[in-house]
N, C-alpha and C. Protein backbone atom coordinates (compact mmCIF):
# COMPACT_ATOMS: atom_id res chain seq x y z
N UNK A 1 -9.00 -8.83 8.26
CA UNK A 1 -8.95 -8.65 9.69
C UNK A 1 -10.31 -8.98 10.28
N UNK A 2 -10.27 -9.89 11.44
CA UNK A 2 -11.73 -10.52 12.13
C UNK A 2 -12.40 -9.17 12.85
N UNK A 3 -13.68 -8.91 12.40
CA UNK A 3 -14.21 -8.33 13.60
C UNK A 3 -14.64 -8.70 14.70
N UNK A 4 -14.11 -9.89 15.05
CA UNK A 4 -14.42 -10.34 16.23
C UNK A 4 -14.36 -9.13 17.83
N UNK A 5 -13.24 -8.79 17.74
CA UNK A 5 -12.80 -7.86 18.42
C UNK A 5 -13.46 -6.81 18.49
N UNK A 6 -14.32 -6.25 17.81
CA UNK A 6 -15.01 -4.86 17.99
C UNK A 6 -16.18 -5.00 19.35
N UNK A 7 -16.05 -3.83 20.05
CA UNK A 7 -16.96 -4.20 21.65
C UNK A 7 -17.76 -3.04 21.19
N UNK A 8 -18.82 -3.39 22.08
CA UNK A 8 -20.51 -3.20 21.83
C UNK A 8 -19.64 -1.03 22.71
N UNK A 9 -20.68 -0.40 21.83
CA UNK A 9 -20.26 0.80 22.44
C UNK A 9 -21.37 1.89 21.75
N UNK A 10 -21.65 3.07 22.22
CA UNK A 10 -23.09 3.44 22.03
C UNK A 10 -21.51 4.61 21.08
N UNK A 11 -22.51 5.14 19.71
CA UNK A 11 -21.60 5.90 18.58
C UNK A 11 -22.40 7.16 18.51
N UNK A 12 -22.12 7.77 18.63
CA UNK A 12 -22.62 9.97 18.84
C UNK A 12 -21.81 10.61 17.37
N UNK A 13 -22.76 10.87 16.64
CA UNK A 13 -22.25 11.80 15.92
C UNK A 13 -22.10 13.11 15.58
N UNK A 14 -21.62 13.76 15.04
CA UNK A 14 -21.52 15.18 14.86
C UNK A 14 -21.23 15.82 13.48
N UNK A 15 -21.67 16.73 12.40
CA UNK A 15 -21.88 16.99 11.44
C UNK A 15 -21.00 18.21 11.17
N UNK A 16 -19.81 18.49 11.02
CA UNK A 16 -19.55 19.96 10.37
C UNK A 16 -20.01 19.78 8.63
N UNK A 17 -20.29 21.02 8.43
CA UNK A 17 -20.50 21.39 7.00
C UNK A 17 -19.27 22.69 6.86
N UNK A 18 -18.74 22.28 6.54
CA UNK A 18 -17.44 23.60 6.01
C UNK A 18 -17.88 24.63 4.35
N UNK A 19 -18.67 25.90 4.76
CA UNK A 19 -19.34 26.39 3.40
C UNK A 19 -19.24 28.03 3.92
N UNK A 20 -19.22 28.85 3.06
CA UNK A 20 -19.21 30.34 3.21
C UNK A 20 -20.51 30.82 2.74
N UNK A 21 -21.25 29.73 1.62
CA UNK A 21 -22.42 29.72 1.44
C UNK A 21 -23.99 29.19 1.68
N UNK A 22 -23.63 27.68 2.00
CA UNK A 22 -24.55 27.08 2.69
C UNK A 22 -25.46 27.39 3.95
N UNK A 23 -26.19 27.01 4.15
CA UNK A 23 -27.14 27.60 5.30
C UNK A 23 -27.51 26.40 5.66
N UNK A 24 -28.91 26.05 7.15
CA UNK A 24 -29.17 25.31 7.16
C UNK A 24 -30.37 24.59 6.16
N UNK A 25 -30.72 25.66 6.03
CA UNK A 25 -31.77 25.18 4.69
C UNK A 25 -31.62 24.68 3.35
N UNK A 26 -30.18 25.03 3.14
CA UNK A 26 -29.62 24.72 1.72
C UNK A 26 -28.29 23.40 2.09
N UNK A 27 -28.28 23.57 2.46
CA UNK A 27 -27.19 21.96 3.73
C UNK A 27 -27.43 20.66 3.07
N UNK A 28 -27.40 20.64 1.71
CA UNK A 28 -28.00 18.91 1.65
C UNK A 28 -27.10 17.78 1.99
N UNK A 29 -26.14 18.37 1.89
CA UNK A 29 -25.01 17.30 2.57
C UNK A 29 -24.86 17.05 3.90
N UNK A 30 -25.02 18.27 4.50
CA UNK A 30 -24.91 17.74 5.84
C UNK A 30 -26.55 17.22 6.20
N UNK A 31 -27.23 17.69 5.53
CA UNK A 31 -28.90 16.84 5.38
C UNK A 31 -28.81 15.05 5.21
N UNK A 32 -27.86 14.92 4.20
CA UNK A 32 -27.83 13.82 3.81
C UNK A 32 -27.02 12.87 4.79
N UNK A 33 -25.82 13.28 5.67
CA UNK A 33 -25.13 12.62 6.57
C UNK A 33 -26.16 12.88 7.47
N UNK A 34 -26.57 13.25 8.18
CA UNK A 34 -27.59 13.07 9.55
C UNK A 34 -28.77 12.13 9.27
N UNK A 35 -29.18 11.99 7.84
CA UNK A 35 -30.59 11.45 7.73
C UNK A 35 -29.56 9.66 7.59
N UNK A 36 -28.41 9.72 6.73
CA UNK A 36 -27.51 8.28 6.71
C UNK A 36 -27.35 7.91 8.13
N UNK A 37 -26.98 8.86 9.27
CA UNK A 37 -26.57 8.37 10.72
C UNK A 37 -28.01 8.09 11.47
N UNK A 38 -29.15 8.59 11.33
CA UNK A 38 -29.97 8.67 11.89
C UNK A 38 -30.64 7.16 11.64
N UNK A 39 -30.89 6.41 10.02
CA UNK A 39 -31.13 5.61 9.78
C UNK A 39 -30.15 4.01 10.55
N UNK A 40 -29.27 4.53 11.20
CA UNK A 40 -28.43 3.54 12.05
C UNK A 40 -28.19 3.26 13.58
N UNK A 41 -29.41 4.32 13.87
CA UNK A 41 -29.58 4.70 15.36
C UNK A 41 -28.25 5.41 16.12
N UNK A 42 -27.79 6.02 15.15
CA UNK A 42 -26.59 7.09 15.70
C UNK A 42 -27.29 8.42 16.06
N UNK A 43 -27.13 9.12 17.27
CA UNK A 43 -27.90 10.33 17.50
C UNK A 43 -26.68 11.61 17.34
N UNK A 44 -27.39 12.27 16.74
CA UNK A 44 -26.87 13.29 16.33
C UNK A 44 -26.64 14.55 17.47
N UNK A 45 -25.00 14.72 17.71
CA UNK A 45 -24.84 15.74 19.14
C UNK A 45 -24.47 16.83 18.91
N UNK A 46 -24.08 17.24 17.34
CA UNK A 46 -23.61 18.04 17.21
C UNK A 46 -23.61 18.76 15.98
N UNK A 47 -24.27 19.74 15.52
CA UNK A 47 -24.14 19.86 14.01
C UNK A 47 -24.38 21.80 13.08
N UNK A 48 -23.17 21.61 12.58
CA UNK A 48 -22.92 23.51 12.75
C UNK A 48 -22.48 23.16 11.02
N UNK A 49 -22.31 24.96 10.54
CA UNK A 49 -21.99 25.04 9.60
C UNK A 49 -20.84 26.39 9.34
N UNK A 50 -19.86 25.88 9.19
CA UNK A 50 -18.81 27.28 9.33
C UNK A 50 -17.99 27.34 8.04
N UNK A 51 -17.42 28.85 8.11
CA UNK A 51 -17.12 29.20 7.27
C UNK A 51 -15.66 28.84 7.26
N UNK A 52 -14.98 28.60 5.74
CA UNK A 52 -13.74 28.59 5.34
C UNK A 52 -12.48 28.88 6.01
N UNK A 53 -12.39 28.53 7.30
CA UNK A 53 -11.41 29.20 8.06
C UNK A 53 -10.96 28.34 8.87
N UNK A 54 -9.66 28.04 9.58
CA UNK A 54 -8.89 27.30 10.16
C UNK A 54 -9.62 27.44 11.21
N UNK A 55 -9.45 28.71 12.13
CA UNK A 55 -9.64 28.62 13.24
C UNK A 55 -11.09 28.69 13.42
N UNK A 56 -12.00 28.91 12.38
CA UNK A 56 -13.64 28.62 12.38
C UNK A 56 -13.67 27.11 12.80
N UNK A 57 -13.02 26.00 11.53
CA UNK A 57 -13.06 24.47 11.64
C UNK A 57 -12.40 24.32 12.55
N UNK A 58 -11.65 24.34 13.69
CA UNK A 58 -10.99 24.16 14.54
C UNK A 58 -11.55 24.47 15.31
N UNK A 59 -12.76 25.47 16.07
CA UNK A 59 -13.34 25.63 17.00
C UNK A 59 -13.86 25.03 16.78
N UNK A 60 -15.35 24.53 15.96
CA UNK A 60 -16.48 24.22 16.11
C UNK A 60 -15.94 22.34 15.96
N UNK A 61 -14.74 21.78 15.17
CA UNK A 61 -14.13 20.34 15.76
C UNK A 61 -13.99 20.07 17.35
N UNK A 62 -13.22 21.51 17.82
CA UNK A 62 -13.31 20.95 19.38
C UNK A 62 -14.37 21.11 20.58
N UNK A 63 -15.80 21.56 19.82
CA UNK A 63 -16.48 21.51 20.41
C UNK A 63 -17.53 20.21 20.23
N UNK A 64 -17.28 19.98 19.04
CA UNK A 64 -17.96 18.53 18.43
C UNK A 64 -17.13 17.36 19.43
N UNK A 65 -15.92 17.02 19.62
CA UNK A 65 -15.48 16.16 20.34
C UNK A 65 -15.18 16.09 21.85
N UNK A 66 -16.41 17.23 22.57
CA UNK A 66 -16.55 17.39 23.89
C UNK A 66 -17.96 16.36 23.61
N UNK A 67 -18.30 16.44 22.78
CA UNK A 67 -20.03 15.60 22.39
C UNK A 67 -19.93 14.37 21.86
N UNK A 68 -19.48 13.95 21.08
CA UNK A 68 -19.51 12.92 19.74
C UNK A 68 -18.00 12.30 19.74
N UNK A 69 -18.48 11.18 19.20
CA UNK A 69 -16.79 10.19 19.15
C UNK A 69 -16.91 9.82 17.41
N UNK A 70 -18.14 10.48 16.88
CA UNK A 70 -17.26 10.00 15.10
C UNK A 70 -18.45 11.40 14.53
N UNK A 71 -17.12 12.14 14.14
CA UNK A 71 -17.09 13.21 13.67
C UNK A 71 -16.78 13.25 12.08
N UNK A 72 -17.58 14.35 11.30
CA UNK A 72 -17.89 14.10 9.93
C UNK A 72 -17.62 15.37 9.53
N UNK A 73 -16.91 15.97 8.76
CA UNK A 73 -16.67 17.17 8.58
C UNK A 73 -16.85 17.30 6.85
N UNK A 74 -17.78 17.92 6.43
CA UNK A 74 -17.67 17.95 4.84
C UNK A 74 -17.61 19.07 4.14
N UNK A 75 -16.76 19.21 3.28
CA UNK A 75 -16.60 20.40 2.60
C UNK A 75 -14.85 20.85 2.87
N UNK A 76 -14.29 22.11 1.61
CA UNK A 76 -13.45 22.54 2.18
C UNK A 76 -12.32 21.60 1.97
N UNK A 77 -12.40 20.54 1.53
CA UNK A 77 -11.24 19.53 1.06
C UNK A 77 -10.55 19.31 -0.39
N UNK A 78 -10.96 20.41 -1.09
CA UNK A 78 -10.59 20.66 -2.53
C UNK A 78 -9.31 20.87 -2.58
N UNK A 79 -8.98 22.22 -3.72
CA UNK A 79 -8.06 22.65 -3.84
C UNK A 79 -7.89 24.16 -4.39
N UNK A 80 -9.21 24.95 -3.85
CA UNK A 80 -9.45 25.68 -4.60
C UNK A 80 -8.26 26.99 -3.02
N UNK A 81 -8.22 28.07 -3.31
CA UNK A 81 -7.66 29.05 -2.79
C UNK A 81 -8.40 28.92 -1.01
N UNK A 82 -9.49 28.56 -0.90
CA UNK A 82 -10.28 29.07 0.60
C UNK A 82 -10.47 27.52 1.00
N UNK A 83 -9.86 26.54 0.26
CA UNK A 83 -10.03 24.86 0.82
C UNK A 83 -9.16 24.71 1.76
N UNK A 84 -9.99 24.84 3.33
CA UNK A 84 -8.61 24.58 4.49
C UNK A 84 -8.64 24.13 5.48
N UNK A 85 -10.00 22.81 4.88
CA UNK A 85 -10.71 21.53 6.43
C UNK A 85 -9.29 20.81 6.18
N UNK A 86 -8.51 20.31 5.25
CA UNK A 86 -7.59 19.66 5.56
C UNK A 86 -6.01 20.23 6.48
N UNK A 87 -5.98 21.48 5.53
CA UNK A 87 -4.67 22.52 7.15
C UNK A 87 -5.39 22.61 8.58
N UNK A 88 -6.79 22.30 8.85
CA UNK A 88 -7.22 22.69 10.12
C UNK A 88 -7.25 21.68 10.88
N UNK A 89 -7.65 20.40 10.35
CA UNK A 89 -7.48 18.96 10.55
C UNK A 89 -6.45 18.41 11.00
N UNK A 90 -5.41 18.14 10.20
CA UNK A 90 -4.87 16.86 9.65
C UNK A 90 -3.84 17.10 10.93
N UNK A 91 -3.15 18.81 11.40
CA UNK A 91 -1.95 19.09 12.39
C UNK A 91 -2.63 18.29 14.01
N UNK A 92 -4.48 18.07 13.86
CA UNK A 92 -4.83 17.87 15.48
C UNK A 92 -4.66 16.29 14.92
N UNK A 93 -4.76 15.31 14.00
CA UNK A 93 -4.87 13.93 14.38
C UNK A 93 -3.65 13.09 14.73
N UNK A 94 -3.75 12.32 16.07
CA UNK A 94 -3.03 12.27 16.54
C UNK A 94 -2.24 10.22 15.88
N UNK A 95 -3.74 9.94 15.27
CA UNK A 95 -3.13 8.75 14.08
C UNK A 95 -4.22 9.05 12.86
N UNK A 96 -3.33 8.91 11.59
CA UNK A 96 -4.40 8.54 10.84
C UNK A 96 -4.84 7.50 9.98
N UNK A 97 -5.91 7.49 9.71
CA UNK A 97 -6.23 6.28 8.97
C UNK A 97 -5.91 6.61 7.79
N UNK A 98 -4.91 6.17 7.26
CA UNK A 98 -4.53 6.28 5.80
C UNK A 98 -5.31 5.65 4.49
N UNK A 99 -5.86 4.15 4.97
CA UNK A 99 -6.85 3.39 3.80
C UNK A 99 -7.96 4.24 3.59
N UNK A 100 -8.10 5.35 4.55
CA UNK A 100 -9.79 6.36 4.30
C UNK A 100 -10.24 6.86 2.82
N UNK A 101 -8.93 7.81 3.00
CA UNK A 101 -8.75 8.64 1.59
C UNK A 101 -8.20 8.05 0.34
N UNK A 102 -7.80 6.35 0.91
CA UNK A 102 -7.06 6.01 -0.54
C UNK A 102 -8.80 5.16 -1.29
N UNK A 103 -9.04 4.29 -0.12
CA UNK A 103 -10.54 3.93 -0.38
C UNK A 103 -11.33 4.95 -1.20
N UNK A 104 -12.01 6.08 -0.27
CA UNK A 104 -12.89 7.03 -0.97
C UNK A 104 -12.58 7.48 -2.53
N UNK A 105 -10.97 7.88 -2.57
CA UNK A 105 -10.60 8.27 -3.75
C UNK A 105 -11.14 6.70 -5.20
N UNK A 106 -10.71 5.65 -5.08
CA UNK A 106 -10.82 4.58 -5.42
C UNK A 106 -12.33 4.54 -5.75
N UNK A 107 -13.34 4.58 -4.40
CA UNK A 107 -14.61 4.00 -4.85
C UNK A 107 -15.23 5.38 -5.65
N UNK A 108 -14.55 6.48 -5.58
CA UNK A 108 -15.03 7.99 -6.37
C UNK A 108 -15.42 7.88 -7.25
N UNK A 109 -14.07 7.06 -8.08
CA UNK A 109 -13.75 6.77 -9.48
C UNK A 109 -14.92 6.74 -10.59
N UNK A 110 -15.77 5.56 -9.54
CA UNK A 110 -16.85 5.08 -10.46
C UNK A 110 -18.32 6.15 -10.64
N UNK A 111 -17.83 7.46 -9.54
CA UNK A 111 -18.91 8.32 -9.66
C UNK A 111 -18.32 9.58 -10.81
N UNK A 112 -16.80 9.68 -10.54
CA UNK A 112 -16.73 11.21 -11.21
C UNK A 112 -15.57 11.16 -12.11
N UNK A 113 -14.68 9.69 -12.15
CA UNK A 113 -13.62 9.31 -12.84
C UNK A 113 -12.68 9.90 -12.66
N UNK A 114 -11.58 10.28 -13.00
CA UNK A 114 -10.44 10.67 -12.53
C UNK A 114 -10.22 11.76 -11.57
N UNK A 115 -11.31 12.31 -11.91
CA UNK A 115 -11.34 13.64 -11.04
C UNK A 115 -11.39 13.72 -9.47
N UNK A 116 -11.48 12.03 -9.30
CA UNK A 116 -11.29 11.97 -7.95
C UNK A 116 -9.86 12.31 -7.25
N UNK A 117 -9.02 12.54 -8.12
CA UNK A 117 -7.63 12.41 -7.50
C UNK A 117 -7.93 14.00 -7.13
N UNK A 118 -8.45 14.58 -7.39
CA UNK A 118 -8.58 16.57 -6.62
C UNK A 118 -9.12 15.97 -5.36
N UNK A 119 -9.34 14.78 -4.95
CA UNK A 119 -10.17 14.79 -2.89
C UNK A 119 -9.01 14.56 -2.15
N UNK A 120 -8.63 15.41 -1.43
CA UNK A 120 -7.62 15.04 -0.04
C UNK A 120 -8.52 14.81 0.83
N UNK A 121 -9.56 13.65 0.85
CA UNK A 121 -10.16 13.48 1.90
C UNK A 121 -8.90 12.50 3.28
N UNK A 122 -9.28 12.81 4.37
CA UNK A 122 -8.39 12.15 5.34
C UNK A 122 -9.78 11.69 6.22
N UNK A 123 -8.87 11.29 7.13
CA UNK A 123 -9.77 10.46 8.56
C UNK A 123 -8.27 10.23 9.23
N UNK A 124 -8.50 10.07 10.68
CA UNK A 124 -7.68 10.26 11.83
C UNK A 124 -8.73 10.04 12.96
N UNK A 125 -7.75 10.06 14.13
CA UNK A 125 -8.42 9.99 15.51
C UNK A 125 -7.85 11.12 16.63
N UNK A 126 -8.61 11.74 17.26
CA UNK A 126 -8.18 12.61 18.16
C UNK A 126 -8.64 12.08 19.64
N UNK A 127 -8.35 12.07 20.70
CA UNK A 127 -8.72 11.49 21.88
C UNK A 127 -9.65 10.22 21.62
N UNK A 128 -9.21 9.56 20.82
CA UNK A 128 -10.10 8.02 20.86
C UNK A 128 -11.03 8.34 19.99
N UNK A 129 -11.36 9.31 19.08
CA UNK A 129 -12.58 9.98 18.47
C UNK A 129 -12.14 9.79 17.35
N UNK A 130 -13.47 9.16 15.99
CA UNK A 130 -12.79 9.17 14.43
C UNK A 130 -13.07 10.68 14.70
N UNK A 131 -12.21 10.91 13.32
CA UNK A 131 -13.01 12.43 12.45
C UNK A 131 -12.51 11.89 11.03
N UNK A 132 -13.31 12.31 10.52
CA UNK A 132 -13.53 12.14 8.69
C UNK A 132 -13.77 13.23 8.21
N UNK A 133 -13.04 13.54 7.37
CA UNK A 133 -12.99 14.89 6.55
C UNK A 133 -13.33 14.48 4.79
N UNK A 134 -14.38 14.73 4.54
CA UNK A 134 -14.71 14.58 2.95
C UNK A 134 -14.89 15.75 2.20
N UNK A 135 -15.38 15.55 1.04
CA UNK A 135 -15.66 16.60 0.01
C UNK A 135 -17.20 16.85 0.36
N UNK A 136 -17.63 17.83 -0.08
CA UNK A 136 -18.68 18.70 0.60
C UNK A 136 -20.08 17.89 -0.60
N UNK A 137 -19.95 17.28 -1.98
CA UNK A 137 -20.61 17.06 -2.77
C UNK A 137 -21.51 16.20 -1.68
N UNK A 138 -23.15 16.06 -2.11
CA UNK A 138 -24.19 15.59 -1.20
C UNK A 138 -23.74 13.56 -2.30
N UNK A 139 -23.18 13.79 -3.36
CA UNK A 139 -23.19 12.44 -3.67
C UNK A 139 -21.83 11.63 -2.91
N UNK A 140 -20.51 12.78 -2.94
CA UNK A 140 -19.54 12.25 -2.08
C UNK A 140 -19.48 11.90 -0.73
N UNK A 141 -20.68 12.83 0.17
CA UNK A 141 -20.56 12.37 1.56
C UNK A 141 -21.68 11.11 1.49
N UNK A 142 -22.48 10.88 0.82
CA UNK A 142 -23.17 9.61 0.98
C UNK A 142 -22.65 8.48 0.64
N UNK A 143 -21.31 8.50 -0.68
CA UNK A 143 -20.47 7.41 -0.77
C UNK A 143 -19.21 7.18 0.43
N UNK A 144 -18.92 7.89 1.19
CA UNK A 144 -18.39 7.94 1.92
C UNK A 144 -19.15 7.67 2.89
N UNK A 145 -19.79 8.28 3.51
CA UNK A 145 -20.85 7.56 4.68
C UNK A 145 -21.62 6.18 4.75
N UNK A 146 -21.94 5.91 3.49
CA UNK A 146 -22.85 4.53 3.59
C UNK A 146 -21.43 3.36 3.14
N UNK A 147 -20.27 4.02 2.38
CA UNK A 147 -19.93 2.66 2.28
C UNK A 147 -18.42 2.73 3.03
N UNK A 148 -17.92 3.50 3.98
CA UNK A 148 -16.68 3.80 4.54
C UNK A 148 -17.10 3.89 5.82
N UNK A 149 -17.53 5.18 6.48
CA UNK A 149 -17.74 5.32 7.72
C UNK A 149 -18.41 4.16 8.35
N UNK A 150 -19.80 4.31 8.08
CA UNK A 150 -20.85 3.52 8.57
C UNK A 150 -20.51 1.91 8.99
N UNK A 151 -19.91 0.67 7.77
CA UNK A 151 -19.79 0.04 8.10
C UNK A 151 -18.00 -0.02 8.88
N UNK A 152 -17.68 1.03 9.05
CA UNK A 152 -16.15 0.18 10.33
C UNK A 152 -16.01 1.17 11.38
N UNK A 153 -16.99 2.18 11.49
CA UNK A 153 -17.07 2.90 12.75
C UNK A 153 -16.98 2.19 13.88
N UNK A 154 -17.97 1.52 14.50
CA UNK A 154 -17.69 0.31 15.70
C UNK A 154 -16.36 0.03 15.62
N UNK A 155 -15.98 -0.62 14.36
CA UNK A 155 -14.37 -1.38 14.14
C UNK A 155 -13.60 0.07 14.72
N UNK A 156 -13.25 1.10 14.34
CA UNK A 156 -12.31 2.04 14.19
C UNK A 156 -12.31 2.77 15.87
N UNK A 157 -13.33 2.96 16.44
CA UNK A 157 -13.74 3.42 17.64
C UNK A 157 -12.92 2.18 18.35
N UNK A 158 -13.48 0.60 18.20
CA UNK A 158 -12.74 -0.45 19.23
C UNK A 158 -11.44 -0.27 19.30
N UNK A 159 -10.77 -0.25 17.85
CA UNK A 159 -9.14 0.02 17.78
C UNK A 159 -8.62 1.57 18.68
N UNK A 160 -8.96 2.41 18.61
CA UNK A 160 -8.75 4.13 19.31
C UNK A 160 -9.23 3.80 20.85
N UNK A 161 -9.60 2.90 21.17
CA UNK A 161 -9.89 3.24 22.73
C UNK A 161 -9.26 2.04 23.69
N UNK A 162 -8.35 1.04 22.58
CA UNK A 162 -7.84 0.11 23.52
C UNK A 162 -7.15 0.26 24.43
């Protein structure tokens, strides 16, 4: 598909970290996505860290997309008993990008081998806005950020706002 079509548009990001334990000091993932967006002249509008809970990730998403049009949510996408960025997610996107999570799972492979098939990572759009939901690992959101988000954000934003 040509990117011809993608139009010039200024990109705002926003950082959830989904952790019951993390802090901002101990955050390397969400350390590591702000310092990846920052290096691309994406300014950072929004960036919290909440706990394991639907309606925790669900507030602090709809306050991120009063700010930011590509939203990054990490953590919380497992499968363990308290993993529930994907039940809090997936009911608000109104399309989703399905190649996200089949991609990420795919390029995983070569970091953690099969064990990638435990990521329900998704991506979707809510009011013209990505959101990307990954695994909370500081090596998974940087394979996901430098080689998924980053280069088709412009692309994915042009398609959601035609």
């Amino acid at each position: 598909m040509s990117h011809d079509h993608v139009r010039q548009q200024v990109i705002t990001g926003a950082i959830i970290t989904v952790s019951t334990t993390r802090t901002p000091d101990t955050d390397t993932s969400g350390k590591a996505v702000a310092g990846l967006l920052k290096e691309k002249s994406i300014t950072i509008a929004h960036y919290a860290i909440v706990p394991d809970r639907i309606d925790a990730i669900r507030n602090e998403l709809f306050s991120a997309l009063k700010v930011a049009n590509c939203i990054i949510i990490n953590g919380g996408t497992g499968l363990t008993h308290d993993d529930c960025t994907i039940e809090a997610v997936s009911p608000l996107l109104e399309k989703r990008i399905e190649g996200f999570g089949e991609f990420f799972r795919m390029k995983s492979i070569g970091q953690i081998g099969t064990a990638s098939m435990l990521s329900r990572a998704v991506a979707g759009i809510i009011g013209g806005k990505a959101v990307f939901c990954i695994p909370g690992s500081t090596p998974a959101v940087t394979l996901a950020t430098t080689e998924l988000i980053l280069p088709e954000i412009a692309h994915v934003l042009s398609h959601a706002n035609r």
